[in-house]
N, C-alpha and C. Protein backbone atom coordinates (compact mmCIF):
# COMPACT_ATOMS: atom_id res chain seq x y z
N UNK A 1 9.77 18.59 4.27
CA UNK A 1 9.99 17.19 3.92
C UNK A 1 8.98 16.80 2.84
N UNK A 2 9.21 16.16 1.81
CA UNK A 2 8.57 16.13 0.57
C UNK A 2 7.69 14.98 0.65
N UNK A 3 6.97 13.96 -0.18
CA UNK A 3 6.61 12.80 -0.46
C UNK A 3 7.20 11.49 -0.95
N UNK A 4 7.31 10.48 -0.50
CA UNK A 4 8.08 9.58 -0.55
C UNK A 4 7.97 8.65 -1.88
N UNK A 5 8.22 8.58 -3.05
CA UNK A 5 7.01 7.54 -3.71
C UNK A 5 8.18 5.68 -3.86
N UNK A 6 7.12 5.49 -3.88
CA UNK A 6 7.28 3.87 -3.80
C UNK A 6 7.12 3.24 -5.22
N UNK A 7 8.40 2.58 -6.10
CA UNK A 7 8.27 2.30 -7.41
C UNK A 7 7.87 0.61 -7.01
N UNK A 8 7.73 -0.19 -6.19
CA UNK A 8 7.70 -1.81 -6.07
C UNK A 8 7.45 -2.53 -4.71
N UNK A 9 6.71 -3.88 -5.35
CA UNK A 9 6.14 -4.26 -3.79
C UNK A 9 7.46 -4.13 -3.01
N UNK A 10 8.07 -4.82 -2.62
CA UNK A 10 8.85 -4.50 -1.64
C UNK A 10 9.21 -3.67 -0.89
N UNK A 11 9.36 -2.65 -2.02
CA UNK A 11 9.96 -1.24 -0.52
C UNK A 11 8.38 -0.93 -0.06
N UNK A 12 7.19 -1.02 -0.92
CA UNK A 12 5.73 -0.78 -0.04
C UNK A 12 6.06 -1.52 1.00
N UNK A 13 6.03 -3.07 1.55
CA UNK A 13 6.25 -3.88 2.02
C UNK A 13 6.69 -3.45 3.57
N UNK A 14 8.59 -2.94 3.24
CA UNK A 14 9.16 -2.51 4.36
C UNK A 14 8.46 -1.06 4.67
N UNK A 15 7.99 -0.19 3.79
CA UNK A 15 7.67 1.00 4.34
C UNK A 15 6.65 0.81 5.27
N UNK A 16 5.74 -0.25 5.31
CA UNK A 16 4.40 -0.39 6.01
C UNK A 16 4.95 -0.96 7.33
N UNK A 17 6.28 -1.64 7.14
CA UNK A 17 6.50 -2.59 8.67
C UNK A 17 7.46 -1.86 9.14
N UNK A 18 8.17 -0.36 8.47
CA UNK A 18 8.73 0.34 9.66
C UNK A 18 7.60 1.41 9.63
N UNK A 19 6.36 1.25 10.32
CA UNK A 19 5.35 2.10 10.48
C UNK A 19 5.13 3.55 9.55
N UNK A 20 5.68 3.46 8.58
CA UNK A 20 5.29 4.25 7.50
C UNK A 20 3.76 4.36 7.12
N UNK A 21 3.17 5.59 6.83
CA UNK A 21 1.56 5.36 6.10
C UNK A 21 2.04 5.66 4.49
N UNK A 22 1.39 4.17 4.34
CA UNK A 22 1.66 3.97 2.32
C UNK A 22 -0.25 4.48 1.52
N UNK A 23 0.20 5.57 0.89
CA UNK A 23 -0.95 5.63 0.31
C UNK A 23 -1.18 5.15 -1.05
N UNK A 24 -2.51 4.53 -1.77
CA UNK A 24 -2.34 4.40 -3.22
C UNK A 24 -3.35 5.17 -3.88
N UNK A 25 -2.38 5.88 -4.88
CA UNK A 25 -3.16 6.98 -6.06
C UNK A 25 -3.41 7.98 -5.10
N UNK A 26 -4.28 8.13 -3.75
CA UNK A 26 -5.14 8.81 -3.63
C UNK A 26 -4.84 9.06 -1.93
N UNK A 27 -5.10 10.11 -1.08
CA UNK A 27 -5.27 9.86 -0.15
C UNK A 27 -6.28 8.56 1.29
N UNK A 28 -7.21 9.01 0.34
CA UNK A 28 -8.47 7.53 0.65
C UNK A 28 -8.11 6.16 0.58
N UNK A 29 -6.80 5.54 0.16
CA UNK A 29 -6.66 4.46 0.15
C UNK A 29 -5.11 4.22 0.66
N UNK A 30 -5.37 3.76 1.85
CA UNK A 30 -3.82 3.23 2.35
C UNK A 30 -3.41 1.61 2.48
N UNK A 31 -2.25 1.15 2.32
CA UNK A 31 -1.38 0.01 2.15
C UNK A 31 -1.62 -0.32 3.94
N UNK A 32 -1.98 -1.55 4.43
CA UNK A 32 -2.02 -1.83 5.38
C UNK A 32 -1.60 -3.33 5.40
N UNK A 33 -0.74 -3.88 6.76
CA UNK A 33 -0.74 -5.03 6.74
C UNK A 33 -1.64 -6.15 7.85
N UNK A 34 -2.42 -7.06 7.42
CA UNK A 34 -3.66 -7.48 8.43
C UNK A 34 -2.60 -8.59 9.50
N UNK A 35 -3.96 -9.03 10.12
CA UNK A 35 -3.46 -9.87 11.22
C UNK A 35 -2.44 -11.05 11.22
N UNK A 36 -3.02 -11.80 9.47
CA UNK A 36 -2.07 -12.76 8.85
C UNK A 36 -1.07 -12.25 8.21
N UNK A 37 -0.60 -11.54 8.22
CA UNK A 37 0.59 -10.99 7.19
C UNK A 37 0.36 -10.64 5.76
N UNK A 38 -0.84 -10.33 5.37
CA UNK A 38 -1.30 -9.97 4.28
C UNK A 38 -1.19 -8.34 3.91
N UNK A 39 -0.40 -8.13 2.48
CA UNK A 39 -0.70 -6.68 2.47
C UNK A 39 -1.37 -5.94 1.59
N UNK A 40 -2.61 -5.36 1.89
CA UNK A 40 -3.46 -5.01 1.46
C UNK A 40 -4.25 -3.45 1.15
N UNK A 41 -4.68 -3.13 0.53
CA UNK A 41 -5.21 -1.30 -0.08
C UNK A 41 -6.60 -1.33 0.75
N UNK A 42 -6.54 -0.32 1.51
CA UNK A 42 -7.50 -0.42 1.87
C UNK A 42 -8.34 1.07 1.86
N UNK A 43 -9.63 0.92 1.01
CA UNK A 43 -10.17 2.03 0.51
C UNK A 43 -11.39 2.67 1.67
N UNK A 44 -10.79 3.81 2.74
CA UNK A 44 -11.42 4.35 4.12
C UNK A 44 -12.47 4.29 3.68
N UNK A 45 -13.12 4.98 2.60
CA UNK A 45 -14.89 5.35 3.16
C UNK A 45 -15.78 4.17 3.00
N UNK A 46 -15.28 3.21 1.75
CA UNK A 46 -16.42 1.93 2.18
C UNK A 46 -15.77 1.00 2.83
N UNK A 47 -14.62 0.75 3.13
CA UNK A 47 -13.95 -0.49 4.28
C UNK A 47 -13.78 -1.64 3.20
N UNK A 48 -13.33 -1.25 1.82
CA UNK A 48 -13.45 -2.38 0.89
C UNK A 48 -11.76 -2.57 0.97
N UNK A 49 -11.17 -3.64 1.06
CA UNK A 49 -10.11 -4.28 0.59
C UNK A 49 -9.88 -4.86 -0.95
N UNK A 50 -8.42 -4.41 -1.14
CA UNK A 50 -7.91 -5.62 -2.45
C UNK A 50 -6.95 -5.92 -1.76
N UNK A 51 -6.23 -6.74 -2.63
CA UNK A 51 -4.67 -6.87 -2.36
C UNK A 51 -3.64 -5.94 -3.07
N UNK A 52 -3.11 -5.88 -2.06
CA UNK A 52 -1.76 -5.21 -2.72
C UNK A 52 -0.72 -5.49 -3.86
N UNK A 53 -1.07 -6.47 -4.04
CA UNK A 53 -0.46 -7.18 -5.63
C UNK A 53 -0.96 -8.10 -6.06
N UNK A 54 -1.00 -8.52 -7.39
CA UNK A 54 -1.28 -9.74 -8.20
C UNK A 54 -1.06 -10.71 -7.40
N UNK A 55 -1.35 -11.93 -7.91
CA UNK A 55 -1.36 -13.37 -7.23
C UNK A 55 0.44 -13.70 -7.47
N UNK A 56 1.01 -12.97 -8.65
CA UNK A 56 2.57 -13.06 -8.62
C UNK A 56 3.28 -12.10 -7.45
N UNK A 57 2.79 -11.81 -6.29
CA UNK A 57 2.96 -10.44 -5.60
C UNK A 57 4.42 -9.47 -6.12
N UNK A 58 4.58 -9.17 -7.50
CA UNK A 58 5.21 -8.29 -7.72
C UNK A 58 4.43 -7.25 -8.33
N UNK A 59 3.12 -7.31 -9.54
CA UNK A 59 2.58 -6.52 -9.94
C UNK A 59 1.27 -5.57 -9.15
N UNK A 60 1.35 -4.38 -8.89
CA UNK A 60 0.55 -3.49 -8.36
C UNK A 60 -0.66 -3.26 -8.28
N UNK A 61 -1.51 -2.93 -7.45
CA UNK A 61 -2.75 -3.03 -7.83
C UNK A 61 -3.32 -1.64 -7.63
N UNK A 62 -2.17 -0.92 -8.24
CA UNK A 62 -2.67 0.83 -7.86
C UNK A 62 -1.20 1.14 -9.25
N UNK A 63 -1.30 2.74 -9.42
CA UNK A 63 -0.10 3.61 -10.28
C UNK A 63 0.87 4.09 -9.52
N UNK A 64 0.44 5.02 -7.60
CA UNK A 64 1.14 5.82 -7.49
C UNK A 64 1.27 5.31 -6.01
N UNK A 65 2.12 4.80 -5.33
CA UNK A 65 2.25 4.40 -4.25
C UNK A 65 3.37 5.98 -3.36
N UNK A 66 2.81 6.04 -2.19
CA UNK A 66 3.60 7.52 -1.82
C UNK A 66 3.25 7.51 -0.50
N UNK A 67 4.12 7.67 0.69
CA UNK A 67 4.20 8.31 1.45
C UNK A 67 4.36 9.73 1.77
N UNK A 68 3.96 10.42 3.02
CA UNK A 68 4.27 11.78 2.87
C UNK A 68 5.06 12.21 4.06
């Protein structure tokens, strides 16, 4: 079974809420959604957050969005 890649917020979106793991660029940083419904990159080794898109939530805040 290959890698999934993700061209736009949205399908990130649903991939994260049918329990999919969304990674960006990199293994170290996965698409998570928080307590408020926020969806967000979250980079494991320092526990730093962005958001997952611009303040227009269509533009990306990563190149390569991918499941595996």
């Amino acid at each position: 079974m290959g890698n999934t890649i993700y061209k736009n917020a949205n399908d990130i979106r649903k991939a994260v809420d049918n329990g999919k793991v969304v990674y960006c660029d990199t293994d170290a940083y996965i698409v998570i959604k928080d307590s408020i419904g926020q969806y967000l990159i979250h980079f494991i080794d320092s526990d730093y957050y962005i958001g997952l898109t611009w303040m227009d939530k269509k533009t990306l805040n990563g190149t390569k969005f991918y499941s595996k």
